[in-house]
PDB file of N, CA and C in Angstrom:
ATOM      1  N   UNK A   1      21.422  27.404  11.077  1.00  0.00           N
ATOM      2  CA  UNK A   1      21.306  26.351  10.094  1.00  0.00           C
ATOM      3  C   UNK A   1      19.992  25.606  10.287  1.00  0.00           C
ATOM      4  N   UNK A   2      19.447  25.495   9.201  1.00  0.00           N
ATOM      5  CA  UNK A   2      18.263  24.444   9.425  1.00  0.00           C
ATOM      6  C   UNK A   2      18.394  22.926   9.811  1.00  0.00           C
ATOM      7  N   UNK A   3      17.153  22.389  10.357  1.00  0.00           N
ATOM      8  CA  UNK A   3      17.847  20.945  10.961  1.00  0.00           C
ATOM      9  C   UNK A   3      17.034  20.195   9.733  1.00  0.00           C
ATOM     10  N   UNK A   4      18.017  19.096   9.802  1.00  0.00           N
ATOM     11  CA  UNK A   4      17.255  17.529   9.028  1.00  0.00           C
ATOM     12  C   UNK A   4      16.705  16.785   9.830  1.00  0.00           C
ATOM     13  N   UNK A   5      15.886  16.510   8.772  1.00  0.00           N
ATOM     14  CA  UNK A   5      14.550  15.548   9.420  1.00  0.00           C
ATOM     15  C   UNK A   5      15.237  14.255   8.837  1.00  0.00           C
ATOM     16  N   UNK A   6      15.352  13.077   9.442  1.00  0.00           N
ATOM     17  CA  UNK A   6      15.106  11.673   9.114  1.00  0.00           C
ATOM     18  C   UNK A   6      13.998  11.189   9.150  1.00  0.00           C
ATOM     19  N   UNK A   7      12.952  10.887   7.745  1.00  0.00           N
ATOM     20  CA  UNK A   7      12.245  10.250   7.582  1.00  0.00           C
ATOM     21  C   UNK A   7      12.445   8.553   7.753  1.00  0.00           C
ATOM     22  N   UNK A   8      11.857   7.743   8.494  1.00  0.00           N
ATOM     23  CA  UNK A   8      11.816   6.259   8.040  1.00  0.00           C
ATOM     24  C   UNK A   8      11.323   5.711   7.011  1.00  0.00           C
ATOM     25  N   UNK A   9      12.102   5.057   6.374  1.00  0.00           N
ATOM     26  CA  UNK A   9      11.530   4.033   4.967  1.00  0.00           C
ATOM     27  C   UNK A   9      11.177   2.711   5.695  1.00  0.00           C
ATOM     28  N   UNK A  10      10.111   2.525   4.838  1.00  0.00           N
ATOM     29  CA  UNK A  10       9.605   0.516   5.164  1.00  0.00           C
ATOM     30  C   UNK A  10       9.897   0.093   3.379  1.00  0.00           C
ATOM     31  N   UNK A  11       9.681  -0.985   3.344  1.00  0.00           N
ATOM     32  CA  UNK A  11       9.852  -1.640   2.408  1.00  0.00           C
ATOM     33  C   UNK A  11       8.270  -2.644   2.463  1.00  0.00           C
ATOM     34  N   UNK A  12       7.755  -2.107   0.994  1.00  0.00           N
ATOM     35  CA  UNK A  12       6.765  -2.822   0.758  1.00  0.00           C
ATOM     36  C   UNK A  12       6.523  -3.946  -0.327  1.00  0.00           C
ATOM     37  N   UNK A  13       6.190  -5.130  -0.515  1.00  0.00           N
ATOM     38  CA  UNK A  13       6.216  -6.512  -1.246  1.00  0.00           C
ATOM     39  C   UNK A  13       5.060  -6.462  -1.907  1.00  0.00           C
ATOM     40  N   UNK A  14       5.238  -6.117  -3.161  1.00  0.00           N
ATOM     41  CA  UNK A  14       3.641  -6.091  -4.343  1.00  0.00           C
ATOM     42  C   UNK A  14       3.465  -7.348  -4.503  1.00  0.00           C
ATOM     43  N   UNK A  15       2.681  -8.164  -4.904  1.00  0.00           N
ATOM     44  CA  UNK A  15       2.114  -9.136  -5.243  1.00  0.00           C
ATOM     45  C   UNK A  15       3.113  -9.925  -5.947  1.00  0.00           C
ATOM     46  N   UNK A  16       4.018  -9.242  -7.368  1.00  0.00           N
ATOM     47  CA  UNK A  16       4.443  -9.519  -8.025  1.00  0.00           C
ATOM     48  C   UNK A  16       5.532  -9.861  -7.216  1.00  0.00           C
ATOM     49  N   UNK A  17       6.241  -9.451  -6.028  1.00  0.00           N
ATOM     50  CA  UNK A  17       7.267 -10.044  -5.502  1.00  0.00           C
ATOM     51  C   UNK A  17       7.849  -8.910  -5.445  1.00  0.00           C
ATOM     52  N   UNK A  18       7.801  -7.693  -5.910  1.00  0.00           N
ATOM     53  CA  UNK A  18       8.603  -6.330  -6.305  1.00  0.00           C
ATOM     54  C   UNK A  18       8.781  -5.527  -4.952  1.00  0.00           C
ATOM     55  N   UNK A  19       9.484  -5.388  -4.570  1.00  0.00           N
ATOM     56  CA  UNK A  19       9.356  -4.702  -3.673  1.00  0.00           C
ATOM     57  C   UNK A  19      10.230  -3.384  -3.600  1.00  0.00           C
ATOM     58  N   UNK A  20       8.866  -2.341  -3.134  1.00  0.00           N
ATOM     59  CA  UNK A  20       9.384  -0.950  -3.308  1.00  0.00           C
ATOM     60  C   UNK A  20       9.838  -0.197  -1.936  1.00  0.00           C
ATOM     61  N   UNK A  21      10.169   1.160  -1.763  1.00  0.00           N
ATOM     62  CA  UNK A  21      11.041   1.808  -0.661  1.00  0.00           C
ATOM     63  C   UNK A  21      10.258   2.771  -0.588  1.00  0.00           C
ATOM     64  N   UNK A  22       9.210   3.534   0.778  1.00  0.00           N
ATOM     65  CA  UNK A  22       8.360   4.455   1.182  1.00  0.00           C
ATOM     66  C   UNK A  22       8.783   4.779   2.218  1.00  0.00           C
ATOM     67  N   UNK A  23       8.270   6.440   2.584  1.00  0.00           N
ATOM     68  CA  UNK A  23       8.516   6.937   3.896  1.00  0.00           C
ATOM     69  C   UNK A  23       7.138   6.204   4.143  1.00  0.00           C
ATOM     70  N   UNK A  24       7.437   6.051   5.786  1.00  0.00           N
ATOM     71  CA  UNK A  24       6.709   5.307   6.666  1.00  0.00           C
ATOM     72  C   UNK A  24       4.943   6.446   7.065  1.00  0.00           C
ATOM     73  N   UNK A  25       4.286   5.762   7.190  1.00  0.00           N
ATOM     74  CA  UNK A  25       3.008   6.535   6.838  1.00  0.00           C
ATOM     75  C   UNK A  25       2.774   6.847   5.290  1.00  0.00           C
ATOM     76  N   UNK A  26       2.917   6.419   4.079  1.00  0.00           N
ATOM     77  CA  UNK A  26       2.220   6.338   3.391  1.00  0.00           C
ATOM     78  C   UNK A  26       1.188   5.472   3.085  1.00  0.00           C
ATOM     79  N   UNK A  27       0.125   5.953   3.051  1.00  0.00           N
ATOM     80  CA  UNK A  27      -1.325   4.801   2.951  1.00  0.00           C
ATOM     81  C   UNK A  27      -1.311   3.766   2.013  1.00  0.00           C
ATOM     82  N   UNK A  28      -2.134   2.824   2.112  1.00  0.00           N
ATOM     83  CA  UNK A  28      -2.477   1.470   1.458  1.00  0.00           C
ATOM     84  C   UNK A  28      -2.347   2.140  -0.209  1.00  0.00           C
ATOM     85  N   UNK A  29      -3.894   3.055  -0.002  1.00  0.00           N
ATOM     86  CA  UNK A  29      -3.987   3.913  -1.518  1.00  0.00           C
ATOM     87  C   UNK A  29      -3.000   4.413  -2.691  1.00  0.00           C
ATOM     88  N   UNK A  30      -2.279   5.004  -1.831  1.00  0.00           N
ATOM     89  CA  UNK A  30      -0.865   5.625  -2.598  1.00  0.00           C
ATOM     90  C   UNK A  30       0.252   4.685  -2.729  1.00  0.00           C
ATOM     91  N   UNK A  31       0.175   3.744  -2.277  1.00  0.00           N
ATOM     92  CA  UNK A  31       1.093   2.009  -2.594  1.00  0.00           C
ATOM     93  C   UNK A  31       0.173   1.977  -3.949  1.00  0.00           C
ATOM     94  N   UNK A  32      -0.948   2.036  -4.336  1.00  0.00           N
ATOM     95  CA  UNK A  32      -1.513   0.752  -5.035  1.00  0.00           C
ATOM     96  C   UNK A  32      -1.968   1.398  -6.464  1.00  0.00           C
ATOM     97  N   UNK A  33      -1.916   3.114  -6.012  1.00  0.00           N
ATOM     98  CA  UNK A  33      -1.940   4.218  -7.155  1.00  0.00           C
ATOM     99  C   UNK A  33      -0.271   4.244  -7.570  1.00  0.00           C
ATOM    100  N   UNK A  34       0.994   3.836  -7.158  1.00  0.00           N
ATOM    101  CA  UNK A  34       2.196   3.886  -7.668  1.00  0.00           C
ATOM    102  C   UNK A  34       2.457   2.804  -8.386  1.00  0.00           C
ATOM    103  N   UNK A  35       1.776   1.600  -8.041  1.00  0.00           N
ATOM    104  CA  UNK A  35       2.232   0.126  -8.417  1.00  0.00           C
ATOM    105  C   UNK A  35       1.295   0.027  -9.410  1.00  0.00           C
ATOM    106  N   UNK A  36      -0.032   0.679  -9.804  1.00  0.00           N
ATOM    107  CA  UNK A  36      -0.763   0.207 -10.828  1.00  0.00           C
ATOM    108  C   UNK A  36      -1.471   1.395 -11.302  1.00  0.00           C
ATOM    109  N   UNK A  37      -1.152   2.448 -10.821  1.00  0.00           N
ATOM    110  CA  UNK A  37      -1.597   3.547 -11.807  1.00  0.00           C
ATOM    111  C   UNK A  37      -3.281   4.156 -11.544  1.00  0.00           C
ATOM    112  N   UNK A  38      -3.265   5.668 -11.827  1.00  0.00           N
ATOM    113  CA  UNK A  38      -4.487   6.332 -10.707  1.00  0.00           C
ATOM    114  C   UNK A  38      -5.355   5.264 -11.283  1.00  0.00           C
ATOM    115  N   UNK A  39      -6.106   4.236 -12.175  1.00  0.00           N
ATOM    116  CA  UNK A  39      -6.992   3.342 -12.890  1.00  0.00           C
ATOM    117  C   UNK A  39      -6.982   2.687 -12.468  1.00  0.00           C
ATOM    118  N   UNK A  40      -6.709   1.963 -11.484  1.00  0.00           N
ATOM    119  CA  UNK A  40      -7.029   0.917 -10.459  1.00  0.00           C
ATOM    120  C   UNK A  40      -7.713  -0.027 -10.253  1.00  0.00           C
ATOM    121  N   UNK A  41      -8.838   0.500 -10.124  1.00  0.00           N
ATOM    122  CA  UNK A  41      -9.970  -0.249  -9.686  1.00  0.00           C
ATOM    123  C   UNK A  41     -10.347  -0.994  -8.680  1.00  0.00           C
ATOM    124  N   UNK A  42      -9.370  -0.544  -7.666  1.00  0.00           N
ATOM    125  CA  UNK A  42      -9.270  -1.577  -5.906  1.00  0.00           C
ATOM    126  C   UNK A  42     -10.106  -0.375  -5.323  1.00  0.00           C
ATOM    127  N   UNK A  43     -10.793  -1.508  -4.070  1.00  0.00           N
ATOM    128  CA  UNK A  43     -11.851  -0.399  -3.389  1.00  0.00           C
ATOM    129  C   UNK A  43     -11.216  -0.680  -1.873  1.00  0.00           C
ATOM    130  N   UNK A  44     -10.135  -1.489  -1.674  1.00  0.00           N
ATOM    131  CA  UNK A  44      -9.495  -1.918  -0.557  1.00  0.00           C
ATOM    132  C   UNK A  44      -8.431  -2.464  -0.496  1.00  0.00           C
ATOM    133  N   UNK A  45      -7.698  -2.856   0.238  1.00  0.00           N
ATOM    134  CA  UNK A  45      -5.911  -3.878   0.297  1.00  0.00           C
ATOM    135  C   UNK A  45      -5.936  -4.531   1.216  1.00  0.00           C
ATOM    136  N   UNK A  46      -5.115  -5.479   0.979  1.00  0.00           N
ATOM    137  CA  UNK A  46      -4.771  -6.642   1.816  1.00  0.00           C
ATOM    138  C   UNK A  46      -3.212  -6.407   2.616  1.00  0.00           C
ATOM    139  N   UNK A  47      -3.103  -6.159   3.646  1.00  0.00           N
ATOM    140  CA  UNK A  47      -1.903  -5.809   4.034  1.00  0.00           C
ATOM    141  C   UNK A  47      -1.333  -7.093   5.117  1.00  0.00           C
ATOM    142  N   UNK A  48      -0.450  -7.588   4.412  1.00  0.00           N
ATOM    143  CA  UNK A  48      -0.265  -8.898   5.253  1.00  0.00           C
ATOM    144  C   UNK A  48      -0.841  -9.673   5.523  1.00  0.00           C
ATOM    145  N   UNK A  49      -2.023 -10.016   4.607  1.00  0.00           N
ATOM    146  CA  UNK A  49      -3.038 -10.811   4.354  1.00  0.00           C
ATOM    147  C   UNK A  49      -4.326  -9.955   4.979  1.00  0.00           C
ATOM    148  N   UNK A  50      -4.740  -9.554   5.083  1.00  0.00           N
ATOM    149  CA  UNK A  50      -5.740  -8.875   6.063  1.00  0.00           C
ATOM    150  C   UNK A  50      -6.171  -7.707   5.311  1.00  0.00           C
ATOM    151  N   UNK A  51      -7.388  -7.421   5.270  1.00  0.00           N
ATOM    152  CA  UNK A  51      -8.336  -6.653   4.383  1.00  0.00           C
ATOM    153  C   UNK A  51      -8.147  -5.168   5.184  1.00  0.00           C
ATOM    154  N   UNK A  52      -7.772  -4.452   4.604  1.00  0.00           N
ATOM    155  CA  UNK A  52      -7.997  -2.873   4.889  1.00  0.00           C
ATOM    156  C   UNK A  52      -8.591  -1.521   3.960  1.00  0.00           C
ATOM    157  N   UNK A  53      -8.763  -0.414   4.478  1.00  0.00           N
ATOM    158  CA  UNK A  53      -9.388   0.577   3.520  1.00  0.00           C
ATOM    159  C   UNK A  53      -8.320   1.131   3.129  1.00  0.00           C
ATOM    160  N   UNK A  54      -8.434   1.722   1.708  1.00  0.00           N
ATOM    161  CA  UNK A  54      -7.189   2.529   1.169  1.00  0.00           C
ATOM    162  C   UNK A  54      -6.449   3.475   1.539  1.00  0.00           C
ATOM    163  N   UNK A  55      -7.081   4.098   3.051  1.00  0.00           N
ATOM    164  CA  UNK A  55      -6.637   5.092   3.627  1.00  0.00           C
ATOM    165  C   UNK A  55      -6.210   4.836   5.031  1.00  0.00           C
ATOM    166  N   UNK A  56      -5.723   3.304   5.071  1.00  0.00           N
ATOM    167  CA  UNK A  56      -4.358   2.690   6.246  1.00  0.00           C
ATOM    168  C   UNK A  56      -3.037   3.249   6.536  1.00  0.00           C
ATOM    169  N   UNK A  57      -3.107   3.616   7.189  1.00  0.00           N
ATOM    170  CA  UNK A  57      -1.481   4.245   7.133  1.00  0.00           C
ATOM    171  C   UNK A  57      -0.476   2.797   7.196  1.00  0.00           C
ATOM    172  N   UNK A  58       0.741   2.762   6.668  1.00  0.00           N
ATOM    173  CA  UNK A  58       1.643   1.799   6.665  1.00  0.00           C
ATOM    174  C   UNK A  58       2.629   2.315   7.610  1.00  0.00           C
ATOM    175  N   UNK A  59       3.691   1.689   8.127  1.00  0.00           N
ATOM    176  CA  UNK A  59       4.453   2.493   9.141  1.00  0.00           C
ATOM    177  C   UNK A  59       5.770   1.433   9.215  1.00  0.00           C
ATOM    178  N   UNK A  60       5.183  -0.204   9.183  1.00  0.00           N
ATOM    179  CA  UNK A  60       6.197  -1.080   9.555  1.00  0.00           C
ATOM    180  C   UNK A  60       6.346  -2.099   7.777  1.00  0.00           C
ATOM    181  N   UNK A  61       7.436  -2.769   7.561  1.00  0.00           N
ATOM    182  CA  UNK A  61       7.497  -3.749   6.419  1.00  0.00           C
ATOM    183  C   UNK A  61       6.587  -4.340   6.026  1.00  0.00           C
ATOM    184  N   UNK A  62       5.965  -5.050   5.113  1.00  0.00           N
ATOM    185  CA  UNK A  62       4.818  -5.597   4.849  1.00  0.00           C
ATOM    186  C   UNK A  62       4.602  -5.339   3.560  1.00  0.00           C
ATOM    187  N   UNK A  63       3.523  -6.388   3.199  1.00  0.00           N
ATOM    188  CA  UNK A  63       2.994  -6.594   1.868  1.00  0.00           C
ATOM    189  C   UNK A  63       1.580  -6.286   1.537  1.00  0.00           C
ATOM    190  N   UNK A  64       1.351  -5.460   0.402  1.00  0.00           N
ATOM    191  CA  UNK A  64       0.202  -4.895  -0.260  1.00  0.00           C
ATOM    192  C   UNK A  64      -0.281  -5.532  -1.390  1.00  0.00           C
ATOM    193  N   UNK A  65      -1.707  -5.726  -1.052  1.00  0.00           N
ATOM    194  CA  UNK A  65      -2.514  -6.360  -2.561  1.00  0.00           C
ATOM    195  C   UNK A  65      -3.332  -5.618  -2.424  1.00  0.00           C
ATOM    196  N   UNK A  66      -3.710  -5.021  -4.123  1.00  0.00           N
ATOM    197  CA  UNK A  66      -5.530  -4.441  -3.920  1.00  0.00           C
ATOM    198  C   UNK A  66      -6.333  -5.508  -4.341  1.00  0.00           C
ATOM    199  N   UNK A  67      -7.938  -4.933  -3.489  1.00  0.00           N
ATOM    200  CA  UNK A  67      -8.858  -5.847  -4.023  1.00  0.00           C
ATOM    201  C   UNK A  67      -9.298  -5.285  -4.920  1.00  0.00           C
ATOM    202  N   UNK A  68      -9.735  -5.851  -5.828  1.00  0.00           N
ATOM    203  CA  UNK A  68     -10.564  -5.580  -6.499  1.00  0.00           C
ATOM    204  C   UNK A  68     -12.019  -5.460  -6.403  1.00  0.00           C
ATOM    205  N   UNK A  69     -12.402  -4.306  -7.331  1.00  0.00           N
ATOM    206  CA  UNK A  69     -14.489  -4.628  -6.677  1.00  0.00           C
ATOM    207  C   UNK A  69     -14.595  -5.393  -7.291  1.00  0.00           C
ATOM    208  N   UNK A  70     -14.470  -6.106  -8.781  1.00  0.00           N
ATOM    209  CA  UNK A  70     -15.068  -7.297  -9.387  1.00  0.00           C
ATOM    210  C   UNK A  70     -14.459  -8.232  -8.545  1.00  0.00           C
ATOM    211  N   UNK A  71     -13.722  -8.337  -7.999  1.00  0.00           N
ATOM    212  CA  UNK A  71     -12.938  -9.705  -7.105  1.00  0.00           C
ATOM    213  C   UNK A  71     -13.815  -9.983  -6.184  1.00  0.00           C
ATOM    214  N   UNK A  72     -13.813 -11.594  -5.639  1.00  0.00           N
ATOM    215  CA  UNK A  72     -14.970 -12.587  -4.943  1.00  0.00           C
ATOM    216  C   UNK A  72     -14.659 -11.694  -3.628  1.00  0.00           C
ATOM    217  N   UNK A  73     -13.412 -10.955  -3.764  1.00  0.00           N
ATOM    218  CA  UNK A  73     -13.591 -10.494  -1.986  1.00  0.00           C
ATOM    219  C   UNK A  73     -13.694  -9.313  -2.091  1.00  0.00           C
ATOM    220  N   UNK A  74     -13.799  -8.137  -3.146  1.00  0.00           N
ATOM    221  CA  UNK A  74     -14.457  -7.226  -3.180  1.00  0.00           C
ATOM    222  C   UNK A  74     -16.106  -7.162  -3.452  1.00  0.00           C
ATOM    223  N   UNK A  75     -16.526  -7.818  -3.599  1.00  0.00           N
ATOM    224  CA  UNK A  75     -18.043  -7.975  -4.140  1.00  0.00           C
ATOM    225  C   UNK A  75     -18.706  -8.480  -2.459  1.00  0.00           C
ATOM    226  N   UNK A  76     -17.660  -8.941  -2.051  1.00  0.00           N
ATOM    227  CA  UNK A  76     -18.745  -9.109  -0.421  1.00  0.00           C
ATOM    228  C   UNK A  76     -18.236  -8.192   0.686  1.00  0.00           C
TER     229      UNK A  76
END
C-alpha cells in the first residue's frame, strides 16, 4: 500500500482580513498571485509587517501584504 503524506496547513490573513488555508512552504508570491490575480503589480510582501521578496517561503501563521512598485515603500 502506498503511504500518506500529511502536509501542514498555516493560515494566512490578507489585508482585507480574509483569511486563507495553504500547505506550509508556499511562497509570499503564490499568496499574492491567488489573492489578487497573476496582474499584480507587487515587487515584494510584507509578512507580519516586515518587507520580504516574493520568493519567502511561509511555513508558520501570519499575514501577507504586497507592495506595490508605485507604493512609497516600493519606490524606495
Amino acid at each position: 500500500m502506498g503511504s500518506v503524506t500529511n502536509v501542514a496547513m498555516i493560515h494566512i490573513t490578507l489585508p482585507d482580513g480574509t483569511v486563507n488555508e495553504y500547505a506550509a512552504g508556499i511562497t509570499c508570491g503564490e499568496v499574492i498571485i491567488d489573492a489578487l490575480g497573476k496582474k499584480h503589480g507587487c515587487l515584494a510582501a510584507k509578512v507580519d509587517g516586515q518587507e520580504h521578496d516574493l520568493s519567502t517561503s511561509l511555513n508558520v501563521d501570519c499575514s501577507v501584504e504586497g507592495i506595490l512598485a508605485h507604493s512609497d515603500e516600493g519606490m524606495h
